[in-house]
Protein backbone atom coordinates (compact mmCIF):
# COMPACT_ATOMS: atom_id res chain seq x y z
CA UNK A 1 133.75 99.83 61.08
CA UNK A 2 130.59 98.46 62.32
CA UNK A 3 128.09 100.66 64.10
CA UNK A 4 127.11 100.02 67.53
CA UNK A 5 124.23 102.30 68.48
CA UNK A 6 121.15 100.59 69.98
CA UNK A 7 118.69 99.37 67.77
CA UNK A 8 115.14 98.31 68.34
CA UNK A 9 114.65 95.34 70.14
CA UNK A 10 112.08 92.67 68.83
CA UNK A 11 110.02 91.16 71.46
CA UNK A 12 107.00 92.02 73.79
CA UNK A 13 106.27 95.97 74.85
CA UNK A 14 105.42 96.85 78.47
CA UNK A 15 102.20 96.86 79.57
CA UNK A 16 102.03 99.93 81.70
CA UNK A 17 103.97 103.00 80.91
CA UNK A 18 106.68 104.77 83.56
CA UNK A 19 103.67 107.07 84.93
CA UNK A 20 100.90 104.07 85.51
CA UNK A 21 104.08 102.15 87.36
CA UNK A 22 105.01 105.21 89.83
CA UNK A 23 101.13 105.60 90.31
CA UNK A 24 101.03 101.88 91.37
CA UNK A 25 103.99 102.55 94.05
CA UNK A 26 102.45 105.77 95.25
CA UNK A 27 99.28 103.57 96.10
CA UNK A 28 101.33 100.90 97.64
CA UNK A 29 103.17 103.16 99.93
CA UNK A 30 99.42 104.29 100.86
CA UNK A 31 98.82 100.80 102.20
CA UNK A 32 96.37 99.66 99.25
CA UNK A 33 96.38 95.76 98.43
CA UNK A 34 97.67 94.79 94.92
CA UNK A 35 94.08 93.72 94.21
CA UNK A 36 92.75 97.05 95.29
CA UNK A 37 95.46 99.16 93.35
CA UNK A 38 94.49 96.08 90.04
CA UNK A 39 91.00 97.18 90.30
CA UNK A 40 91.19 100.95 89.93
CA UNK A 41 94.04 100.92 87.32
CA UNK A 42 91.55 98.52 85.39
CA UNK A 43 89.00 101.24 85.64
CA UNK A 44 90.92 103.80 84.18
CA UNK A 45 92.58 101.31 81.41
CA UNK A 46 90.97 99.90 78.40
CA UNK A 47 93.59 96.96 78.56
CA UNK A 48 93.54 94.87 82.28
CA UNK A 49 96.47 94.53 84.57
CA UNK A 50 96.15 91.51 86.95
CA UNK A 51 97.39 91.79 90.41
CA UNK A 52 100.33 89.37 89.60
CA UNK A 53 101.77 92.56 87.30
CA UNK A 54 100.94 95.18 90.02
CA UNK A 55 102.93 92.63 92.55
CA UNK A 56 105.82 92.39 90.03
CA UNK A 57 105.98 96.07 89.68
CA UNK A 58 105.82 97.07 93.68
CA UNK A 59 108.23 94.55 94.04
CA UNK A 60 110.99 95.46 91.19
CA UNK A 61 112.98 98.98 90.82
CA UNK A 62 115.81 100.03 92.54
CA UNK A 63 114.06 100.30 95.46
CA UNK A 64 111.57 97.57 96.10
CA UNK A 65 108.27 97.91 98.20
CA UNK A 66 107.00 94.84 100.42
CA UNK A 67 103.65 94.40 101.54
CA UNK A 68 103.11 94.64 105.20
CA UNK A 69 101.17 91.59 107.18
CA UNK A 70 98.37 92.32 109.28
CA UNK A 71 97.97 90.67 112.57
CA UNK A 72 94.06 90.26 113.22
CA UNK A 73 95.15 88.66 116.66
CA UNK A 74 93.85 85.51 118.36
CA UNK A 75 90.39 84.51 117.80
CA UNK A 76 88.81 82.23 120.16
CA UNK A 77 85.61 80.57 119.55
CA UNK A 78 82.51 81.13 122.76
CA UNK A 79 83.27 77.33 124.08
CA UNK A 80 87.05 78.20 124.58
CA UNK A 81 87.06 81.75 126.12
């Protein structure tokens, strides 16, 4: 009978482990910007993680984050107010 346990899987390994990704959603939920959140992970790391990754991560799991707009309002120039 053949044996179907898992067995290691060839291809690439994740860049961040399961504590760096909940540390990237904790600073998301604080209202950091993925470039922000990049930055300081970058600081602590010897390898770099480019704000497309953070994106990808706040955006995957079971429970995906979105990042909020900000409304700056209208800006009129001095000739038009």
């Amino acid at each position: 009978m053949p044996n179907f346990s898992d067995k290691a899987r060839s291809g690439r390994p994740k860049v961040l482990a399961s504590s760096d990704r909940s540390s990237i959603k904790r600073s998301a939920k604080r209202d950091q910007t993925a470039a922000k959140i990049a930055k300081r992970i970058n600081e602590q790391r010897e390898r770099p993680v480019s704000i497309s990754t953070v994106r990808r991560i706040v955006a995957a799991d079971r429970n995906p984050l979105a990042w909020k707009l900000v409304n700056r309002g209208k800006v009129l120039s001095e000739k038009n107010k």
